[in-house]
Protein backbone atom coordinates (compact mmCIF):
# COMPACT_ATOMS: atom_id res chain seq x y z
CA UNK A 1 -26.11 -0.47 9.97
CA UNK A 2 -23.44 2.55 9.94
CA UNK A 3 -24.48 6.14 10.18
CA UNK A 4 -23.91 7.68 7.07
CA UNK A 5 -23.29 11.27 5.91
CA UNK A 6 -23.57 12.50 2.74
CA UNK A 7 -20.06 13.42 2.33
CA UNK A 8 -19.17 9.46 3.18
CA UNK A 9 -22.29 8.40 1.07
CA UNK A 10 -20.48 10.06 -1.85
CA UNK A 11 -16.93 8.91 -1.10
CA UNK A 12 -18.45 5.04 -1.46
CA UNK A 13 -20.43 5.69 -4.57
CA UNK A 14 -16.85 6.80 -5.67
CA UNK A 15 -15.12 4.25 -4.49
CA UNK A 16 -17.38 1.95 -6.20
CA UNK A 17 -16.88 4.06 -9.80
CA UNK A 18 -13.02 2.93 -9.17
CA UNK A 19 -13.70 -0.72 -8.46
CA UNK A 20 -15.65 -0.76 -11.61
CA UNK A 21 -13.07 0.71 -13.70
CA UNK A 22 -10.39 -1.31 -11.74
CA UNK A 23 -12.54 -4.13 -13.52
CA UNK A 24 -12.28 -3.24 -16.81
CA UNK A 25 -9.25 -1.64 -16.80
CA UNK A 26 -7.36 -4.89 -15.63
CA UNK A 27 -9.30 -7.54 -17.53
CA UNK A 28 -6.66 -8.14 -19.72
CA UNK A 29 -4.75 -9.21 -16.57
CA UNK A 30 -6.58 -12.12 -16.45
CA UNK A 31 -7.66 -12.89 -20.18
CA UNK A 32 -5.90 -11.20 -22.89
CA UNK A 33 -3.80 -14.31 -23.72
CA UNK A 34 -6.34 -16.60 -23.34
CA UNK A 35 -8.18 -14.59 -25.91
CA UNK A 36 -5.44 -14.05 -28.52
CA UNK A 37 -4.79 -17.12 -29.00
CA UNK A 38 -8.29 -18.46 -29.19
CA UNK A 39 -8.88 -20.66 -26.23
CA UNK A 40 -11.59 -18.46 -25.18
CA UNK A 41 -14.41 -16.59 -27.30
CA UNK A 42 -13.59 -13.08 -26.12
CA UNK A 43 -17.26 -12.30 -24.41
CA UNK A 44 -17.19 -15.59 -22.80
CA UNK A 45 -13.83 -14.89 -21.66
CA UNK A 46 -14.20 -11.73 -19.53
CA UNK A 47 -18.06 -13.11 -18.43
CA UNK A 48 -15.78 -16.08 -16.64
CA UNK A 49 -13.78 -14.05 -15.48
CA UNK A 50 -16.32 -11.27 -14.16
CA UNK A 51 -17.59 -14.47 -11.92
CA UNK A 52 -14.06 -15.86 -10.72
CA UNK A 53 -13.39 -12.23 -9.95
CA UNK A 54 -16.78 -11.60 -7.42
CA UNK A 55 -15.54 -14.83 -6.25
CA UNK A 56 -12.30 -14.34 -5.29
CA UNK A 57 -13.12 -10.58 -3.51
CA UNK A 58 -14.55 -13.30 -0.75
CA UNK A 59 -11.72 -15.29 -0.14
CA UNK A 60 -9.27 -13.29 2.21
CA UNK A 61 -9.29 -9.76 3.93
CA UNK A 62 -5.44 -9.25 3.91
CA UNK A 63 -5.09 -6.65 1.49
CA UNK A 64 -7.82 -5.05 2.60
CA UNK A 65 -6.50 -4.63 6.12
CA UNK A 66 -2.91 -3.28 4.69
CA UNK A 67 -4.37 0.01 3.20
CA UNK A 68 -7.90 0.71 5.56
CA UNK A 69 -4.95 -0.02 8.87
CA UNK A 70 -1.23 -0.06 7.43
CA UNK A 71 -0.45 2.71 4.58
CA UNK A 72 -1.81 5.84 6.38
CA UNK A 73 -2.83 6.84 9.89
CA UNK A 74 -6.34 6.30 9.52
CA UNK A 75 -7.09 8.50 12.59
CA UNK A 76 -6.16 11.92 10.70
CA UNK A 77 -8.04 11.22 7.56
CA UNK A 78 -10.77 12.99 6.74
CA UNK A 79 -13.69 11.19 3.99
CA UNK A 80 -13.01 14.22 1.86
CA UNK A 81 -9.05 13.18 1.85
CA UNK A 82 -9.99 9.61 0.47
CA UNK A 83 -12.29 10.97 -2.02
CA UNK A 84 -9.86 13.37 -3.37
CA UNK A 85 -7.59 9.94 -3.57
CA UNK A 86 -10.51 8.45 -5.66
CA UNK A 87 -10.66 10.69 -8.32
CA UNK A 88 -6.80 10.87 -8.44
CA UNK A 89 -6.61 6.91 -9.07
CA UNK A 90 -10.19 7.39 -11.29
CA UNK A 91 -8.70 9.86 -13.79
CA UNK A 92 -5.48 7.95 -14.35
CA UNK A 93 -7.10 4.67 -14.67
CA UNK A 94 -9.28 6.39 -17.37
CA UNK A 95 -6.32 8.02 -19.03
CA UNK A 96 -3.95 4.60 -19.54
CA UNK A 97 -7.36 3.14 -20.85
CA UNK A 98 -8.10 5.65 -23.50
CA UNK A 99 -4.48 4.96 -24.80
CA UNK A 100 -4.50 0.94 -24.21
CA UNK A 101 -1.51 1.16 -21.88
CA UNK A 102 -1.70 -1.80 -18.98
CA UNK A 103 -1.02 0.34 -15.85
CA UNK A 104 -1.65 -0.39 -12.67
CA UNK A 105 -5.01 0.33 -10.94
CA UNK A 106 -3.27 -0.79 -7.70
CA UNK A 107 -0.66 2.00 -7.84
CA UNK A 108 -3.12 4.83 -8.81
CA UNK A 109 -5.24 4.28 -5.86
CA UNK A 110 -2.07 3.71 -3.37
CA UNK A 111 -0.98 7.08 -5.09
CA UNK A 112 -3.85 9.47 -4.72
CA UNK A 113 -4.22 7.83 -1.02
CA UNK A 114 -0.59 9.06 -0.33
CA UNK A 115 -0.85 12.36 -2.12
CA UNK A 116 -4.34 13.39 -0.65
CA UNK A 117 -2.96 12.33 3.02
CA UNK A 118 0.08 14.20 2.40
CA UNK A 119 -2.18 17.01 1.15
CA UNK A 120 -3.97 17.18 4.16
CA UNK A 121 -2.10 15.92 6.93
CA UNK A 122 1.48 16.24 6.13
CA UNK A 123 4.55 13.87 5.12
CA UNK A 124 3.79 12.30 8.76
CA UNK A 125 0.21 10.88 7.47
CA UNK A 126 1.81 8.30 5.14
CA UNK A 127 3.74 5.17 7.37
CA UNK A 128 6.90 4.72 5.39
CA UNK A 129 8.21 1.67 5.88
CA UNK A 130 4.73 0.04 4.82
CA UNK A 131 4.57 2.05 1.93
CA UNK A 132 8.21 0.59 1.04
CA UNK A 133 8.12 -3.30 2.28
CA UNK A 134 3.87 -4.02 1.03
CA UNK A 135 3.95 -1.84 -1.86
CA UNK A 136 7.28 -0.68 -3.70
CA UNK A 137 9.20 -3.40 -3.34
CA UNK A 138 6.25 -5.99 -4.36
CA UNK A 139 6.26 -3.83 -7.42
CA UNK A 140 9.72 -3.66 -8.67
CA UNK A 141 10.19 -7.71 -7.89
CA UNK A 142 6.25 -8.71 -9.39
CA UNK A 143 7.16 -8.46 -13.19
CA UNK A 144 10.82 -9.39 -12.65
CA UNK A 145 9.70 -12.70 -10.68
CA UNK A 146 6.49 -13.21 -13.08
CA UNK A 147 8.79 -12.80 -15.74
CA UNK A 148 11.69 -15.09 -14.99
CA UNK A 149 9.27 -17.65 -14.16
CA UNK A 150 7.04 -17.71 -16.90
CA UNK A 151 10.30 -17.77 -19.33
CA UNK A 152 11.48 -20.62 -17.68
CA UNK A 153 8.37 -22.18 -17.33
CA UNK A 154 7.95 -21.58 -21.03
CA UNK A 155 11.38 -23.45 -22.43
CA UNK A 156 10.82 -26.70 -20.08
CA UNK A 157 7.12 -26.95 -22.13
CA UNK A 158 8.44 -26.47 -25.31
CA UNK A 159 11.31 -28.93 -24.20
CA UNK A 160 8.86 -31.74 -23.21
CA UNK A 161 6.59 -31.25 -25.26
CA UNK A 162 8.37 -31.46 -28.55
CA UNK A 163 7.54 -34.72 -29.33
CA UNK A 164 3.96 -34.81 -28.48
CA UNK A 165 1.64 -34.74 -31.60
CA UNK A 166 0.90 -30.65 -32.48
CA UNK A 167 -3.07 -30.26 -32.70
CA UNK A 168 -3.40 -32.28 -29.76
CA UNK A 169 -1.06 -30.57 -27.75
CA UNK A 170 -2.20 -26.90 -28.72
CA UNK A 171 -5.50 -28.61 -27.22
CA UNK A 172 -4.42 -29.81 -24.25
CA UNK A 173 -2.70 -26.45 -23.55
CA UNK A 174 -5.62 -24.43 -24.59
CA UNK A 175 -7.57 -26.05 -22.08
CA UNK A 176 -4.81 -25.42 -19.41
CA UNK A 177 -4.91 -22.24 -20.58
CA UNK A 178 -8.50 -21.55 -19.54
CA UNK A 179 -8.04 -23.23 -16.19
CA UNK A 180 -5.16 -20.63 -15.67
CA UNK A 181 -7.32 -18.00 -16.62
CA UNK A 182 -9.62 -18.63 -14.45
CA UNK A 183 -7.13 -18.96 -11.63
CA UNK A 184 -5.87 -15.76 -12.67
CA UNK A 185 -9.57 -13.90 -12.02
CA UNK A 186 -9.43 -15.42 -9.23
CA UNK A 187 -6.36 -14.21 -7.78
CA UNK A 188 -7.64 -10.76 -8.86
CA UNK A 189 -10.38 -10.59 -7.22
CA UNK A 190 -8.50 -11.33 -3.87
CA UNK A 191 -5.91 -8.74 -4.51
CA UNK A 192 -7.66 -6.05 -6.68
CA UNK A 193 -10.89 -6.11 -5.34
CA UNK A 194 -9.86 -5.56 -1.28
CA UNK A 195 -8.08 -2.61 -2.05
CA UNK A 196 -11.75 -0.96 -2.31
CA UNK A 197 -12.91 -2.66 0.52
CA UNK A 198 -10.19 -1.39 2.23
CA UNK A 199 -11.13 2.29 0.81
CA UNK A 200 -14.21 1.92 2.01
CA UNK A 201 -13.83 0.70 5.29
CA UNK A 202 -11.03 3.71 5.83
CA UNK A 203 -13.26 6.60 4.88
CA UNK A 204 -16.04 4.30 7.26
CA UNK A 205 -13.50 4.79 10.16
CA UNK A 206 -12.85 8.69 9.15
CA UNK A 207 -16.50 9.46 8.74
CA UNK A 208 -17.10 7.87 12.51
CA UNK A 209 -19.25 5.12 11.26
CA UNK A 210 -17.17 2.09 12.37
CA UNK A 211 -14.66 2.01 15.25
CA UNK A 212 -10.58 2.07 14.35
CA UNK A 213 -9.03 -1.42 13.60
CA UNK A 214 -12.40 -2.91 12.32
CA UNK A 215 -12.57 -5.06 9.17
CA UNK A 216 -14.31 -4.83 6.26
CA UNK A 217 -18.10 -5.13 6.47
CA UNK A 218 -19.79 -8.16 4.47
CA UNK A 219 -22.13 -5.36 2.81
CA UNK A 220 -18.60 -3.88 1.78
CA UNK A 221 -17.01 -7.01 0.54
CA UNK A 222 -20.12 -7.89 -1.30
CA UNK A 223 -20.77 -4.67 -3.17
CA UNK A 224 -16.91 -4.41 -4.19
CA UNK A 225 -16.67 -7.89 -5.53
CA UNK A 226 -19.75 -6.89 -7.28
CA UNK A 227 -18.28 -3.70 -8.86
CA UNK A 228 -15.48 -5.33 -10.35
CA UNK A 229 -17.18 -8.23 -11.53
CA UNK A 230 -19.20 -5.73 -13.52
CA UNK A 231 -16.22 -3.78 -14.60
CA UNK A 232 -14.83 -7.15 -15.87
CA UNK A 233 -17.24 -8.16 -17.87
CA UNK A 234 -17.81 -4.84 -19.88
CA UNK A 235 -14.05 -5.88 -20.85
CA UNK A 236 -11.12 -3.18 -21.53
CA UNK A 237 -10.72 -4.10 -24.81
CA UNK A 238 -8.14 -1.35 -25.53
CA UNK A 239 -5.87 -2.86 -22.89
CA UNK A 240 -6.35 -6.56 -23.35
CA UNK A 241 -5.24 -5.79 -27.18
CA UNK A 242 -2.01 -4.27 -25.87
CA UNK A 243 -1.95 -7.22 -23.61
CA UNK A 244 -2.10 -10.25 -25.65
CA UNK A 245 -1.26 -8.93 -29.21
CA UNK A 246 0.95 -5.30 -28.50
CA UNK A 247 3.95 -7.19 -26.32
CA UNK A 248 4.30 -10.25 -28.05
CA UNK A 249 2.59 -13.02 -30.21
CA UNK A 250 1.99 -15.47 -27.61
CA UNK A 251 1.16 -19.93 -28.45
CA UNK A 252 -0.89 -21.63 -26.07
CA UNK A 253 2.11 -23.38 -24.56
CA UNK A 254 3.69 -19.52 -23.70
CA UNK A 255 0.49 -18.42 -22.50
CA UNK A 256 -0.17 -21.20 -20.08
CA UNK A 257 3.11 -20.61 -18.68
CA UNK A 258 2.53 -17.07 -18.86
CA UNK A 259 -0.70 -17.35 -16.51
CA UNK A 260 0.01 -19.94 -14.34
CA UNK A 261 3.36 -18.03 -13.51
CA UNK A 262 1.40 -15.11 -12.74
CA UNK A 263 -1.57 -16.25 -10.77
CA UNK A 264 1.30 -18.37 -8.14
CA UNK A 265 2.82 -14.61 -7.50
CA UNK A 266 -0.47 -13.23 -6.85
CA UNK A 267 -2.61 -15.41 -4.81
CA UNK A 268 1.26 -15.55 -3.01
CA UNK A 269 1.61 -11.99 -2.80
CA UNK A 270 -3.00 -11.48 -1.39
CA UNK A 271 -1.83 -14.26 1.21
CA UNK A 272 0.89 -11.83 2.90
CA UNK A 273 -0.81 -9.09 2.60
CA UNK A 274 0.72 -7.37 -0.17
CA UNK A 275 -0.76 -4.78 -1.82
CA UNK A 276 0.86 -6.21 -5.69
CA UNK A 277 0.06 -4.78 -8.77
CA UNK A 278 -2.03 -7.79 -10.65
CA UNK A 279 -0.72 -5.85 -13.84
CA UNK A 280 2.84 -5.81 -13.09
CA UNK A 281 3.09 -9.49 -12.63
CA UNK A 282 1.02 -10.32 -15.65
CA UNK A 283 2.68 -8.32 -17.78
CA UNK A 284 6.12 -9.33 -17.09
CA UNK A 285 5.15 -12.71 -17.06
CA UNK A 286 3.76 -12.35 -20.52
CA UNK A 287 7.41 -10.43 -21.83
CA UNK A 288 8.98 -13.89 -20.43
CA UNK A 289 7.10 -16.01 -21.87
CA UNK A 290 7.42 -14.21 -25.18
CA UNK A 291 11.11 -14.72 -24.74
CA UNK A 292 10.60 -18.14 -23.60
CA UNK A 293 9.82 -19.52 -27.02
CA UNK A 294 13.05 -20.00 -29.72
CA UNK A 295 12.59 -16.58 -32.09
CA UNK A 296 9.80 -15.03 -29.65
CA UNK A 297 9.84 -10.94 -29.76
CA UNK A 298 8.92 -8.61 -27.70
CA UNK A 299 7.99 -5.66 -28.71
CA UNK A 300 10.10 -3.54 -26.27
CA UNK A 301 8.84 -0.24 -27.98
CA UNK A 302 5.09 -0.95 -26.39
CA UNK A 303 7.13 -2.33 -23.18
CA UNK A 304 8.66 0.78 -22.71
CA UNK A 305 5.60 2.77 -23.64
CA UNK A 306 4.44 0.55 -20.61
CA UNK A 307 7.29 1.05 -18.38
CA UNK A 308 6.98 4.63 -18.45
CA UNK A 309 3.09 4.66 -17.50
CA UNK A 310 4.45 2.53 -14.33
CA UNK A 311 6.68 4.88 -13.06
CA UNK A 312 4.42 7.78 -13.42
CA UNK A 313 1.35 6.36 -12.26
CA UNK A 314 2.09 6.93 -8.32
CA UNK A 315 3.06 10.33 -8.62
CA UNK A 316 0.84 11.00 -11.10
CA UNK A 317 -2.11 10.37 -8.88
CA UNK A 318 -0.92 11.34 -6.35
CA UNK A 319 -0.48 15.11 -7.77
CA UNK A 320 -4.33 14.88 -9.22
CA UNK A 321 -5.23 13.66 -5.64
CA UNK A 322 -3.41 16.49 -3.61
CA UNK A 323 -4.76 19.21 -6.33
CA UNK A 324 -7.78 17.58 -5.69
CA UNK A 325 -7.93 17.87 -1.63
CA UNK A 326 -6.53 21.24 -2.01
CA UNK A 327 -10.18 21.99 -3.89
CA UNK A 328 -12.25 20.15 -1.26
CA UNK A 329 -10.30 21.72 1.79
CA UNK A 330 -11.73 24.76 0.37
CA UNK A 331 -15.56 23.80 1.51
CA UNK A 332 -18.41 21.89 0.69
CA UNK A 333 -18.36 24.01 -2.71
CA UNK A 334 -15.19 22.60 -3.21
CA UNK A 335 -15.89 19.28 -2.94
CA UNK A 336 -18.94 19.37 -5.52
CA UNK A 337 -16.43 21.27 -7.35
CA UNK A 338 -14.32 18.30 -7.26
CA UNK A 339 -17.16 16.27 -7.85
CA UNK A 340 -18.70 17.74 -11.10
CA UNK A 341 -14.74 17.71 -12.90
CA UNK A 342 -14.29 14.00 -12.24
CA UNK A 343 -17.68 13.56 -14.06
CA UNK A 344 -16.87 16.05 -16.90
CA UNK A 345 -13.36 14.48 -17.02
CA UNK A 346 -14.81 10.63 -17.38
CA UNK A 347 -17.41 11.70 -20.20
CA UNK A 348 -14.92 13.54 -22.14
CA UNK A 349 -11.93 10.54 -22.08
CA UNK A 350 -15.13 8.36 -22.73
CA UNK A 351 -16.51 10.38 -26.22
CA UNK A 352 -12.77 10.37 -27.26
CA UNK A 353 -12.66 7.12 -27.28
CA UNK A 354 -15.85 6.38 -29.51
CA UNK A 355 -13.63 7.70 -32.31
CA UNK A 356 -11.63 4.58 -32.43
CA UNK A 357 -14.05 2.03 -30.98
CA UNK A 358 -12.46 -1.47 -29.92
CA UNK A 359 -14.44 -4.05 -28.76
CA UNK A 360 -14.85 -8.01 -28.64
CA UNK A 361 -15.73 -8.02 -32.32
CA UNK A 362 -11.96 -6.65 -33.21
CA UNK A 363 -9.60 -7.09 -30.34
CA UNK A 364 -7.28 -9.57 -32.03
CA UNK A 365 -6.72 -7.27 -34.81
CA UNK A 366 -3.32 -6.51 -35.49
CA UNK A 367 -1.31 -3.95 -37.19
CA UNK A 368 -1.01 -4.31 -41.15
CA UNK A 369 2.20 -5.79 -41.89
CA UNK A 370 3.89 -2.98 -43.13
CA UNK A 371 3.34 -0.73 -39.88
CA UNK A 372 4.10 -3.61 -37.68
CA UNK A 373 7.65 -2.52 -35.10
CA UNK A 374 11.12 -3.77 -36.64
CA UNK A 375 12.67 -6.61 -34.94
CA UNK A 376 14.97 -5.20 -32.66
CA UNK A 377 18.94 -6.10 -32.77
CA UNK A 378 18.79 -8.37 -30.06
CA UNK A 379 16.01 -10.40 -31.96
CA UNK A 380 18.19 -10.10 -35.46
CA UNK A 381 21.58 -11.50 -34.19
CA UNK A 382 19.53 -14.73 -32.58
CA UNK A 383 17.48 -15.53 -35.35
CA UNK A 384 20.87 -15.04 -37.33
CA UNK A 385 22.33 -17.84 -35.13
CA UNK A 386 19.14 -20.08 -34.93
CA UNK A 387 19.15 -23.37 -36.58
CA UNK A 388 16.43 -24.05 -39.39
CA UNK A 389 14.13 -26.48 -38.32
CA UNK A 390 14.05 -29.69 -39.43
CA UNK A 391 12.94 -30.45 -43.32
CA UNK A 392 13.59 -26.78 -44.16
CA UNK A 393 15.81 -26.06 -47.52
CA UNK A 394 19.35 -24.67 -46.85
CA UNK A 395 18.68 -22.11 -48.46
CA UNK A 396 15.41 -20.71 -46.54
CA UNK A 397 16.04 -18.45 -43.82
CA UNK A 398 12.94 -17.36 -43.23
CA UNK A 399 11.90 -20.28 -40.70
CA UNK A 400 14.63 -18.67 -38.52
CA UNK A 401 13.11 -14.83 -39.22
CA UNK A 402 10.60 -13.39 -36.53
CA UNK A 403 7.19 -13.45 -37.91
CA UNK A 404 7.47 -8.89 -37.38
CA UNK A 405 10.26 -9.28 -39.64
CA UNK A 406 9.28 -11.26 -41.94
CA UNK A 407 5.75 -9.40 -42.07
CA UNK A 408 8.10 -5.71 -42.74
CA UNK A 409 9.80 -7.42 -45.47
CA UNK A 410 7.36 -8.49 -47.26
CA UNK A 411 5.18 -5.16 -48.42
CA UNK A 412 3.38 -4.68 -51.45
CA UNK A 413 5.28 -3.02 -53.98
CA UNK A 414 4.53 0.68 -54.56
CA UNK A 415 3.43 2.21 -57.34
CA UNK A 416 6.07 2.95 -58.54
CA UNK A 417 7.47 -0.60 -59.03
CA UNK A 418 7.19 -2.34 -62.04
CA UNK A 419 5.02 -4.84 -61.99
């Protein structure tokens, strides 16, 4: 067993705290579609995915070995350093919960790891071209490959399937739907749940407790896969309503494709090594299949909402995480300092969220119709150009109107209408 310190006992209860909310913050990776459109009964939903999830954290050691040996020189970090990163990656995590935005759990802890290094050792601590080839580039191409993918993926179901009778397809894809799922959780828990293990087994090596080079310890990968599983099943309702009603109305045919799309790029992406946002790929691969389907919208108001969140997430944590060291490098004070504002911080984002509380009894509640977002142009001018279906009157143009616009056009009158 390791010789511990207190300082590196504390840095793995915290690492720990961000597995867990790694868990529930990226639930909705895994099972927002499958519970919007009903396959799933949201509670047992994230409890099979909570289990696929512990699961999968057992599977490979990849990830796990590109941030405790790749992303910084592990030799000039200090545990303080990577527990500064922690709360850096904590607080944001937190933050994109309270407001239901799906951000990237992945990219808050690689960013308060690079700010906290940088914060302590200099530009010099952070290995560049890792940080470029296993980490940026994985997350510009993720959503864009997810997406295109699940699009296509999308059109050739609706193409094949046209013919096949309706309830019994809708079951046949529900059920793929839950199989996907699960294959999603699982591909989580081999990406998401290393990149704790590989926290951990960093601040081991800086606190002297295990030699340079060494994997992760089975006492590691167990209690990680455990933290997230536990994470996951608590559910981040907030974010898995953004997920799999705020995009895009999603059909179990789109969501199939949707999942399936973006469980290949991940287990793809945990088998070289790269350290992929789980978020990034789901989420674009939901926006393509939303525009996979003849009249889909996507709501590209929440999208961009979401888009923003992605690009600040990195530097965002990574200026929390330097602040952070900057307090700890100041002595032991510093660091319980530290210590006491990331528990101050958690309980106050958690009481301002009990003001709007959303949970598995009302996640697949949507906006009232007359709030819901316009249809954008680009939606207009193809349902303008779409074909009624079959059987429909020449005159009714509303089977080639969005549902969002329909839904806007169609508000009660106000009072001062005549009735």
């Amino acid at each position: 067993m390791e010789s511990f310190s207190l300082i590196l006992a504390i840095v793995v209860v915290t690492a720990l705290a961000f597995d867990f909310t790694n868990g529930f913050h990226d639930t909705a990776n895994a099972m927002a579609t499958t519970i919007s459109t009903g396959a799933l009964r949201p509670k047992v939903a994230v409890a099979m995915s909570a289990v696929l999830n512990l699961v999968g954290a057992f599977l490979s050691v990849e990830v796990a070995n590109t941030i405790s040996k790749g992303l910084v020189d592990e030799t000039g970090i200090r545990p303080e350093v990577i527990f500064a990163a922690l709360v850096g990656a904590i607080l944001w995590n937190l933050l994109t919960w309270l407001v239901g935005l799906p951000s990237s759990s992945s990219h808050a802890l690689m960013g308060g790891l690079i700010g906290a290094a940088i914060a302590s050792a200099g530009v010099g601590a952070v290995h560049g071209d890792v940080l470029v080839t296993k980490v940026l580039l994985p997350a510009i191409a993720a959503p864009i490959v997810a997406g295109v993918a699940a699009m296509v993926a999308s059109r050739l179901t609706y193409t094949l399937g046209r013919k096949a009778d309706g309830e019994a397809a809708k079951k046949g894809y529900r059920a793929g739907q839950i199989a996907s799922a699960g294959l999603v959780s699982l591909a989580h828990g081999t990406n998401d749940a290393q990149k704790t293990m590989g926290i951990i087994t960093l601040a081991l090596v800086a606190g002297g407790a295990l030699t340079p080079d060494s994997d992760p310890p089975m006492w590691v990968i167990l209690s990680a896969g455990l933290a997230i599983a536990l994470g996951t099943y608590l559910g981040g309702w907030r974010i898995i309503r953004t997920m799999g009603k705020g995009l895009t109305d999603l059909q179990p045919q789109q969501g199939f494709a949707a999942q399936t799309s973006a469980a290949t790029v991940i287990l793809a992406s945990s088998h070289l090594g790269f350290s992929l946002s789980t978020t990034h790929s789901v989420s674009g691969a939901v926006m393509g299949a939303g525009l996979g389907r003849k009249g889909g919208v996507v709501r590209w108001s929440t999208a961009t909402r979401m888009f923003v969140a992605w690009g600040l997430t990195l530097p965002a944590a990574a200026l929390v995480a330097a602040l952070a060291e900057w307090v700890c490098g100041l002595g032991d004070w510093g660091t319980a300092l530290v210590a006491v504002f990331l528990v101050a911080s958690s309980f106050a984002i958690w009481k301002i969220s009990r003001r709007e509380v959303v949970d598995h009894t009302n996640v697949n509640d949507t906006e009232e119709a007359g709030d819901a977002e316009p249809a954008g142009v680009v939606t207009t001018a193809i349902a303008a150009v779409t074909p009624p279906p079959a059987g429909a009157a020449a005159g009714d143009l509303t089977a080639t109107i969005p549902a969002q616009s329909t839904a806007s056009d169609t508000k009660a009158p106000s009072a001062a209408t005549p009735v």
